[in-house]
N, C-alpha and C. Protein backbone atom coordinates (compact mmCIF):
# COMPACT_ATOMS: atom_id res chain seq x y z
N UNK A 1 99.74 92.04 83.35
CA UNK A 1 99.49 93.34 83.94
C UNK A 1 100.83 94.06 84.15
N UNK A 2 100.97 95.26 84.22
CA UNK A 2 101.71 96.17 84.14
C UNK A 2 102.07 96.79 85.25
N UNK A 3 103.29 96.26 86.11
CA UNK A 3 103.08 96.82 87.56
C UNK A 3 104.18 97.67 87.65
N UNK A 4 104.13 98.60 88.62
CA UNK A 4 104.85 100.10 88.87
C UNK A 4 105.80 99.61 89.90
N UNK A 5 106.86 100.05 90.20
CA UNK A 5 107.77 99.96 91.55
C UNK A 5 108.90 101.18 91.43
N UNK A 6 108.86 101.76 92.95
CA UNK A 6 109.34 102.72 93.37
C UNK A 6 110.74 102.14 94.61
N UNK A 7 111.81 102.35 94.93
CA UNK A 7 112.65 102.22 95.82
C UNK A 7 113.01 103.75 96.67
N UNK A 8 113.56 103.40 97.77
CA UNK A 8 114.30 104.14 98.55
C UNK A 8 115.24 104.01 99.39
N UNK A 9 116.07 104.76 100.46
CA UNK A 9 116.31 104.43 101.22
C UNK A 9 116.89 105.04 102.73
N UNK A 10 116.84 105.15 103.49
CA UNK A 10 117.48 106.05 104.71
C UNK A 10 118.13 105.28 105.42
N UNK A 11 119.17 106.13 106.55
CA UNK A 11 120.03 105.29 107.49
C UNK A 11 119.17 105.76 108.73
N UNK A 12 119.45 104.83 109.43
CA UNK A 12 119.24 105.47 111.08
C UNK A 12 120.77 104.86 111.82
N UNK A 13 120.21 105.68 113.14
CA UNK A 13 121.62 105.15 113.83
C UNK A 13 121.80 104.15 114.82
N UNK A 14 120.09 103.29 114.81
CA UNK A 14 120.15 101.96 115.63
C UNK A 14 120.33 100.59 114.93
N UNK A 15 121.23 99.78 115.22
CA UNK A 15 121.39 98.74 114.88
C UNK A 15 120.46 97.56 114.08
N UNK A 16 121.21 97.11 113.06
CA UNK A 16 119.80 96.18 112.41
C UNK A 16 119.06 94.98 113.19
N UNK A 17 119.44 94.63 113.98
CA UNK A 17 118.47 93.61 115.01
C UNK A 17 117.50 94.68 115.50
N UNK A 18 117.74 95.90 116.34
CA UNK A 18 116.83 96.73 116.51
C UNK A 18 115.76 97.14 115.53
N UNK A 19 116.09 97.54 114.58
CA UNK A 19 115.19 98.06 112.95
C UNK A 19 114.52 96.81 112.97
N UNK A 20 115.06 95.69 112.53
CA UNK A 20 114.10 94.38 112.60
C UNK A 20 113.09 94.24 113.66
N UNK A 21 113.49 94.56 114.94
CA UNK A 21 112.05 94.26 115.57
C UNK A 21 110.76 95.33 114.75
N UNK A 22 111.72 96.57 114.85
CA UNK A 22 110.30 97.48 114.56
C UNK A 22 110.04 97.33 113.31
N UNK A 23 110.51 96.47 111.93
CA UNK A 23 109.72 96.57 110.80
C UNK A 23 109.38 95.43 110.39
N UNK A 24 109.88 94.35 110.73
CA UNK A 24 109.11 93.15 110.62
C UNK A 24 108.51 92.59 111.14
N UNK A 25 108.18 92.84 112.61
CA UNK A 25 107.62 91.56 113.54
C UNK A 25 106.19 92.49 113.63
N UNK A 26 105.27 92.02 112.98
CA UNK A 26 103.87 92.72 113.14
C UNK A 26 103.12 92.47 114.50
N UNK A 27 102.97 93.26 115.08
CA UNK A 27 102.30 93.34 116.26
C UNK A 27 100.60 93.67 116.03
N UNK A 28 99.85 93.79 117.24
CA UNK A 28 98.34 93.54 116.91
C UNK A 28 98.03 94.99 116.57
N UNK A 29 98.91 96.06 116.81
CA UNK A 29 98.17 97.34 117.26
C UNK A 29 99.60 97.82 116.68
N UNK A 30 99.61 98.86 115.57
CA UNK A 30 101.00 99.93 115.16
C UNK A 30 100.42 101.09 115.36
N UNK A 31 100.85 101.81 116.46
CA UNK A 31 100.48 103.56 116.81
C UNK A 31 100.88 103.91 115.45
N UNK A 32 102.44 104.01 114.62
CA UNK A 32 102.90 104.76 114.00
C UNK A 32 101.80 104.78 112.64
N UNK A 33 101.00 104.02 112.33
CA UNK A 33 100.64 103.62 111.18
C UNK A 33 99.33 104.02 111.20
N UNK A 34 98.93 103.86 112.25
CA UNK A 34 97.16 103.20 112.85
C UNK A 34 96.67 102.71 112.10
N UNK A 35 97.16 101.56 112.48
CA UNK A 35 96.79 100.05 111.76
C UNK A 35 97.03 98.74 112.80
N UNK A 36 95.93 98.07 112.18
CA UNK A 36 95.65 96.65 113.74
C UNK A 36 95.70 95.44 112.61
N UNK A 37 96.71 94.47 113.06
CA UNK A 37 96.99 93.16 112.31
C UNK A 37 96.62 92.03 112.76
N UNK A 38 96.20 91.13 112.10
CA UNK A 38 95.22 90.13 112.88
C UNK A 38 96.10 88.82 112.31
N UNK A 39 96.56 87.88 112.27
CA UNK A 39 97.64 87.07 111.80
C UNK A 39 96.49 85.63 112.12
N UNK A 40 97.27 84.77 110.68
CA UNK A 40 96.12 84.23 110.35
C UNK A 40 95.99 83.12 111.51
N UNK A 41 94.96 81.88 111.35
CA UNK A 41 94.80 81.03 112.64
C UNK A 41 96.27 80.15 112.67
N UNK A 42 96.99 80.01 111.50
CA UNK A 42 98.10 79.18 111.28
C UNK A 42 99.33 79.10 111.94
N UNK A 43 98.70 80.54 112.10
CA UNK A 43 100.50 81.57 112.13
C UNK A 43 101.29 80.94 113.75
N UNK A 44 102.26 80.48 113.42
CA UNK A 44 103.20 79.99 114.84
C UNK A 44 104.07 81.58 114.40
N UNK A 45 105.59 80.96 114.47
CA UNK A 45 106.38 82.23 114.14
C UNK A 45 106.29 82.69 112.81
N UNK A 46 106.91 83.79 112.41
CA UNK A 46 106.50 84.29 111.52
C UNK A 46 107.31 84.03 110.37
N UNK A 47 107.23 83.99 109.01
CA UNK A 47 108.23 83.53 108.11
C UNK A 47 107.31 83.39 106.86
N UNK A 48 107.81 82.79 105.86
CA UNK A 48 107.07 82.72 104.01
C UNK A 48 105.93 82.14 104.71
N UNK A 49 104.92 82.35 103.89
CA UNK A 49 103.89 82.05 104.24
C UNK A 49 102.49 82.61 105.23
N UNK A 50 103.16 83.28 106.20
CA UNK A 50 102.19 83.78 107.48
C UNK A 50 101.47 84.63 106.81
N UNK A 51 100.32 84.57 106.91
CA UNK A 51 98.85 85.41 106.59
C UNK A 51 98.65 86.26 107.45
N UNK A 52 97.96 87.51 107.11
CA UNK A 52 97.58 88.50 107.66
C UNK A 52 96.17 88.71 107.42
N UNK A 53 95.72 89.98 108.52
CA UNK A 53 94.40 90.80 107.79
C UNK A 53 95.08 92.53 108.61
N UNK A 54 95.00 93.37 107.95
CA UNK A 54 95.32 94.67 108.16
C UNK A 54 94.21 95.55 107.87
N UNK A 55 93.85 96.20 108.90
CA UNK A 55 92.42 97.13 109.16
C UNK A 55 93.32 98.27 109.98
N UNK A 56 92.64 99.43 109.04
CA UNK A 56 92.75 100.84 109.65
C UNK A 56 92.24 100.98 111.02
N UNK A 57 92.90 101.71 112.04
CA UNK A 57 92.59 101.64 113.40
C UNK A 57 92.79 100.68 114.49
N UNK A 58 92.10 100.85 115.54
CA UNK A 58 92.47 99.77 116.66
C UNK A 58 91.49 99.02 116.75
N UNK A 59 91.60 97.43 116.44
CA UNK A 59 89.83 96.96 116.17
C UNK A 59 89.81 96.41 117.45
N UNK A 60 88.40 96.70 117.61
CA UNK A 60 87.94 96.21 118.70
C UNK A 60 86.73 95.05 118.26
N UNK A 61 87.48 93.27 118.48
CA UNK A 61 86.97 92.53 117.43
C UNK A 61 87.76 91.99 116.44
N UNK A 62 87.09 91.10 115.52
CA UNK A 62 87.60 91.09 114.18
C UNK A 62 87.59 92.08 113.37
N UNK A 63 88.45 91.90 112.07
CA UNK A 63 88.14 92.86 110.93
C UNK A 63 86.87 92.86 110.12
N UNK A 64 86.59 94.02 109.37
CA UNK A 64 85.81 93.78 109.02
C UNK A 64 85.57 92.96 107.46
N UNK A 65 84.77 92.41 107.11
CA UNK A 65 84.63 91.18 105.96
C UNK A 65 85.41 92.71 104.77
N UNK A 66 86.36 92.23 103.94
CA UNK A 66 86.81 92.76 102.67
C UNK A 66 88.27 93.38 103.45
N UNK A 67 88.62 93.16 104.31
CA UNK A 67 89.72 94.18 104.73
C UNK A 67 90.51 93.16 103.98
N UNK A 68 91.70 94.25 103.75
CA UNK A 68 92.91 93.64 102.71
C UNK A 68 93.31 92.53 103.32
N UNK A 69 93.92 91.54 102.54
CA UNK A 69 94.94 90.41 103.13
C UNK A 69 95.85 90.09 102.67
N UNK A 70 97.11 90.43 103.59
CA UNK A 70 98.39 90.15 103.13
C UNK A 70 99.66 88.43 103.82
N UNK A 71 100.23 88.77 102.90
CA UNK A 71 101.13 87.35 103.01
C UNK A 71 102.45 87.82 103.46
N UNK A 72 103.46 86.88 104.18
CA UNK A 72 104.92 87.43 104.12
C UNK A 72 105.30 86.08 102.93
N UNK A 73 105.97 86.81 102.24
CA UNK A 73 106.61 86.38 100.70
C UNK A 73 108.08 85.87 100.86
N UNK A 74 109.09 86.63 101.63
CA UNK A 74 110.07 86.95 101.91
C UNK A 74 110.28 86.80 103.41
N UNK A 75 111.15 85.93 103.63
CA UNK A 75 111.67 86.49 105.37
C UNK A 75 113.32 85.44 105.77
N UNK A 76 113.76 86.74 105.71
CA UNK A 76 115.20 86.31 106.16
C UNK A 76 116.06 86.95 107.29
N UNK A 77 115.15 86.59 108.40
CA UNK A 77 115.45 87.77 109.59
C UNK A 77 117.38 87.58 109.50
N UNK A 78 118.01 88.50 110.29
CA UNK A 78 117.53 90.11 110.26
C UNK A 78 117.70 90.97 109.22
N UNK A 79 117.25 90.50 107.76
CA UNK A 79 117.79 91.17 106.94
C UNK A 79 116.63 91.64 106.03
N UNK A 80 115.72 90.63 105.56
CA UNK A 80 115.06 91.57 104.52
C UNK A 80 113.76 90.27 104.84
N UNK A 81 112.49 91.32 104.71
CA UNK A 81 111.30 90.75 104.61
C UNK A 81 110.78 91.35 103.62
N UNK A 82 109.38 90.71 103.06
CA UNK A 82 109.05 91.37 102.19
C UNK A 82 106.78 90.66 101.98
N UNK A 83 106.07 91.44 101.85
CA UNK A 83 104.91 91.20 102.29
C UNK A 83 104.30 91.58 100.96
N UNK A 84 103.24 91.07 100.71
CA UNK A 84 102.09 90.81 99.51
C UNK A 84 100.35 91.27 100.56
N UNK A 85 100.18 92.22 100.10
CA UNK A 85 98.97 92.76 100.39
C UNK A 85 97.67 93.27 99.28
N UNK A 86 97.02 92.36 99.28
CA UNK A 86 95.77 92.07 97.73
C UNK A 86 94.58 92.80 98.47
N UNK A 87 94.48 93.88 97.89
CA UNK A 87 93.28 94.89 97.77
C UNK A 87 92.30 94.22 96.71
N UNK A 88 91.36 94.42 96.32
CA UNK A 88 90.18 93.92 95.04
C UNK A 88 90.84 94.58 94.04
N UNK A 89 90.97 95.67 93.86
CA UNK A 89 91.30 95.96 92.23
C UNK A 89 93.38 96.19 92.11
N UNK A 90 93.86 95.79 93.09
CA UNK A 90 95.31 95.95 93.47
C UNK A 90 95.96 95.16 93.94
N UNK A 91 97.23 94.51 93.83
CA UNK A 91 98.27 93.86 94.64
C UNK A 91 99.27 95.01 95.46
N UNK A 92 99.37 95.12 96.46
CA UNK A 92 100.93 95.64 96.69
C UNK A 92 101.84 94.85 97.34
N UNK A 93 103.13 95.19 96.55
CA UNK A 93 104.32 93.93 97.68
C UNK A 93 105.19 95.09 97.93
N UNK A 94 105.70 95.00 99.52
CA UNK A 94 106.58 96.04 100.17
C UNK A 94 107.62 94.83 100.29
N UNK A 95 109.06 95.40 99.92
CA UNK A 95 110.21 94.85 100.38
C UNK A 95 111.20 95.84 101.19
N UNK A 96 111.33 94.86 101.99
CA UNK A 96 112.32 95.94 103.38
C UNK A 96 113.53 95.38 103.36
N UNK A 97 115.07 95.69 102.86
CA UNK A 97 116.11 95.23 103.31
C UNK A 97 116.83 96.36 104.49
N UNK A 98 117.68 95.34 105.59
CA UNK A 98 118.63 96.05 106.19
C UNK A 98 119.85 95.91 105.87
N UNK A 99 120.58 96.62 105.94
CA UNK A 99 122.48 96.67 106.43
C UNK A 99 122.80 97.29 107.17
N UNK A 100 123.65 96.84 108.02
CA UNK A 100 124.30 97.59 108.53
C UNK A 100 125.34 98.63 107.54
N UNK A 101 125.51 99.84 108.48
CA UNK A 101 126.20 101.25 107.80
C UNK A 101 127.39 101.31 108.45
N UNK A 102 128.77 101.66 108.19
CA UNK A 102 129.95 101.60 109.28
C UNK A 102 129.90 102.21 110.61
N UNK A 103 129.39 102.66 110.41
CA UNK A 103 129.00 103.37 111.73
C UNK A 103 128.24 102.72 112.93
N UNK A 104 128.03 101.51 112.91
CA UNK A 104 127.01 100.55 113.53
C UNK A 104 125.47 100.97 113.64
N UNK A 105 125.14 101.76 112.77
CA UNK A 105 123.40 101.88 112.32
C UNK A 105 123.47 101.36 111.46
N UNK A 106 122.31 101.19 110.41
CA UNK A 106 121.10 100.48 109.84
C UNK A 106 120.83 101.65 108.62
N UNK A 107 121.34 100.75 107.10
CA UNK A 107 120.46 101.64 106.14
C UNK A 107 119.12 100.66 105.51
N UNK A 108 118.12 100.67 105.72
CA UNK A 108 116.57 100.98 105.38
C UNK A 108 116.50 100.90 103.56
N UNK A 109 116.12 99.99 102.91
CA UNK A 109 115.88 99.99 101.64
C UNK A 109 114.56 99.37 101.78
N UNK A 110 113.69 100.50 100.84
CA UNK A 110 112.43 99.67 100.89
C UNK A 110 111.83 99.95 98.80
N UNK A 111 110.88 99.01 98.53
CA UNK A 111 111.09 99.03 97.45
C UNK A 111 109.32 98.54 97.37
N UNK A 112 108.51 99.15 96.90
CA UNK A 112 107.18 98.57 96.54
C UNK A 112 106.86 98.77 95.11
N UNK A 113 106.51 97.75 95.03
CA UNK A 113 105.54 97.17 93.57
C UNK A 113 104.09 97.10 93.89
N UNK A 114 103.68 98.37 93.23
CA UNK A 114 101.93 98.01 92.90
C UNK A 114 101.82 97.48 91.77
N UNK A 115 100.64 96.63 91.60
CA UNK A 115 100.31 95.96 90.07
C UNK A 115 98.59 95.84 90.48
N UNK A 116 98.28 96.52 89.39
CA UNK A 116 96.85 96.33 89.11
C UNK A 116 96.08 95.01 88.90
N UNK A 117 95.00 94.47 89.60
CA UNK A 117 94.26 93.29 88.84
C UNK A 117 93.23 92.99 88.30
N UNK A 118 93.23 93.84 87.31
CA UNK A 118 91.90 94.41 86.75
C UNK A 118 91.98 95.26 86.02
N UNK A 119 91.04 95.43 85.83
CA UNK A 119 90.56 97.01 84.49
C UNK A 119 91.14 96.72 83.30
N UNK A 120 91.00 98.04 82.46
CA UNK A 120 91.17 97.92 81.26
C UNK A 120 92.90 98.60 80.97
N UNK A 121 93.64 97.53 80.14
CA UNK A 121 94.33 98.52 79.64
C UNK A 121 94.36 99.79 79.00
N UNK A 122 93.92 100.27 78.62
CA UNK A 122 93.70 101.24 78.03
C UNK A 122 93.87 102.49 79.37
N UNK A 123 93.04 102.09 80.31
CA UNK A 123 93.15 103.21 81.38
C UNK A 123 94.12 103.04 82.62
N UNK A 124 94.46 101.57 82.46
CA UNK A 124 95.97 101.46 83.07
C UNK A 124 97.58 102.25 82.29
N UNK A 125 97.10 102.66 81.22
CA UNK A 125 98.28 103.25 80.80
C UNK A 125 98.28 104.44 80.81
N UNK A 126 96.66 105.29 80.96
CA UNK A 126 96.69 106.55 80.98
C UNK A 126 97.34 106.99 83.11
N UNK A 127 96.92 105.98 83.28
CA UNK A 127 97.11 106.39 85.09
C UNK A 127 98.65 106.06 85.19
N UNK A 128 99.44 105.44 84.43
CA UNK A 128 100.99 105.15 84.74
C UNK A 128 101.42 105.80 85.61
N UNK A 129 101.83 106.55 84.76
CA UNK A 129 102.39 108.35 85.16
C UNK A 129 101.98 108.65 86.56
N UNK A 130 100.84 108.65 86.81
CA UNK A 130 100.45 109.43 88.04
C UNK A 130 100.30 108.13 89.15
N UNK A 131 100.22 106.72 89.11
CA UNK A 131 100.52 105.46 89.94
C UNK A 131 102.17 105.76 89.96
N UNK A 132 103.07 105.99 89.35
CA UNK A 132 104.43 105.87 89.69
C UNK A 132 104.73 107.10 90.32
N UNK A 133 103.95 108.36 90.57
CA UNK A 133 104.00 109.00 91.85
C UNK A 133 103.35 108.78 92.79
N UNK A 134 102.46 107.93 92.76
CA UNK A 134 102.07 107.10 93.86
C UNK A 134 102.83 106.32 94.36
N UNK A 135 102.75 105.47 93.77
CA UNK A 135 103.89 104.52 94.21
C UNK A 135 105.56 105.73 94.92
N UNK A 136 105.46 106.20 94.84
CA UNK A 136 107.23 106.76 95.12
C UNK A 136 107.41 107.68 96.26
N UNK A 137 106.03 108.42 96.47
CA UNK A 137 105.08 109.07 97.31
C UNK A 137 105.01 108.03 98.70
N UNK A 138 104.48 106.86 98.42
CA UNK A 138 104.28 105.83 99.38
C UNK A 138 105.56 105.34 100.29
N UNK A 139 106.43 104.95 99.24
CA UNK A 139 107.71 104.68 99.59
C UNK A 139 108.78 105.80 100.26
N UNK A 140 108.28 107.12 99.89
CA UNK A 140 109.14 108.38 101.05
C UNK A 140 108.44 108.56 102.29
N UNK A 141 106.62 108.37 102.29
CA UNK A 141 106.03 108.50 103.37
C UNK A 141 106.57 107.01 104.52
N UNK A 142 107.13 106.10 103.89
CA UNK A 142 107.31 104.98 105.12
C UNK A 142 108.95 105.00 104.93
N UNK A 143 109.42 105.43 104.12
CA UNK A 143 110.51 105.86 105.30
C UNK A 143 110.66 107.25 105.81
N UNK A 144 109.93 108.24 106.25
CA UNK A 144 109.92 108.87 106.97
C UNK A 144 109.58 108.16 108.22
N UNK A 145 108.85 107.20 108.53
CA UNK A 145 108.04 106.74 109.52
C UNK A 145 109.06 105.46 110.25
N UNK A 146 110.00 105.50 109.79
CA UNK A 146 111.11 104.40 109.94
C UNK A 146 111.15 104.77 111.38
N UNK A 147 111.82 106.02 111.98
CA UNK A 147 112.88 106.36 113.19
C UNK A 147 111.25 105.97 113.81
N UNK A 148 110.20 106.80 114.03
CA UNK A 148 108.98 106.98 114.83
C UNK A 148 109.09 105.12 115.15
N UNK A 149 109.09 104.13 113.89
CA UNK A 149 108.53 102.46 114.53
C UNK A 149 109.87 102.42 115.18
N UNK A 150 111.10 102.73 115.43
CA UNK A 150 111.88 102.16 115.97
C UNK A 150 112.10 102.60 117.06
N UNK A 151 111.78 103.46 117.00
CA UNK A 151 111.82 104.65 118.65
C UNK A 151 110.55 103.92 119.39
N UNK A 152 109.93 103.38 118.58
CA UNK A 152 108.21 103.19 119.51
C UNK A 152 109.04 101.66 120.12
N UNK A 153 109.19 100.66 119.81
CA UNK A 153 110.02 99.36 119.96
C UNK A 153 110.77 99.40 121.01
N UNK A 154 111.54 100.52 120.76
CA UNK A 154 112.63 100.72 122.12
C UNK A 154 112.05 101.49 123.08
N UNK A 155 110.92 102.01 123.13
CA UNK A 155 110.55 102.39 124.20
C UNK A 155 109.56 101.07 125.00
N UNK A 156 109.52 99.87 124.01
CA UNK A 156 108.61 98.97 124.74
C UNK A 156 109.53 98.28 125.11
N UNK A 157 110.91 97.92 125.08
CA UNK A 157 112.11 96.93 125.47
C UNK A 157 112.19 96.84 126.20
């Protein structure tokens, strides 16, 4: 299969231990996102391996049967995580690296790969084009949303 990936990246001006709380450590409930994470029965701390379920909104309950389920793939606190989230006809993997910037903030690289699991080639090649503005689209909308998770974090500290 033929998968698409888009990168980016922004600075902020809080420190990368800070950025790390707000982009890797999944909490049950993300205002910035509205999205509720349910972590699997396994899960101690978090690292390769930890399972997810991610449902739109604030559930009250479990998710519901088909909600996506994602994996952490990647985790090398405080530097770069990276998560696998399998839709039915889609994979997506988000990778998040930090650095520090001289300035003692945090530049934000994030990089997602969609890959299709399914269909026909034929109509995976006509959608390229318009999945790699998807894909790139996705990746400017979450880092816009960077400062909002880190501002939300430090206001819970």
């Amino acid at each position: 299969m033929s998968a698409t990936t888009a990168a980016g990246s922004c600075d902020v001006p809080e420190t990368p231990a800070e950025v790390w709380r707000a982009l890797a450590l999944l909490e049950p409930y993300c205002s910035v996102c509205d999205v509720s994470y349910v972590l699997g029965e396994d899960s101690g701390a978090p690292g390769v391996g930890t399972t997810f379920v991610c449902a739109p909104g604030r559930l009250d309950g479990a998710p519901a049967a088909g909600a996506p389920q994602g994996e952490i793939v990647e985790w090398e606190p405080p530097r770069v995580v990276a998560t696998c989230l399998r839709l039915t006809p889609e994979t997506w993997t988000t990778r998040i690296e930090l650095a520090g910037t001289g300035d003692g903030g945090t530049r934000v690289t994030m990089t997602i790969t969609h890959e299709p699991t399914g269909g026909s080639r034929v109509v995976r090649q006509l959608q390229r084009r318009a999945l790699r503005r998807l894909v790139q689209r996705t990746v400017d909308a979450e880092l816009a949303k960077v400062p909002a998770h880190v501002h939300r974090v430090g206001r819970s500290a």
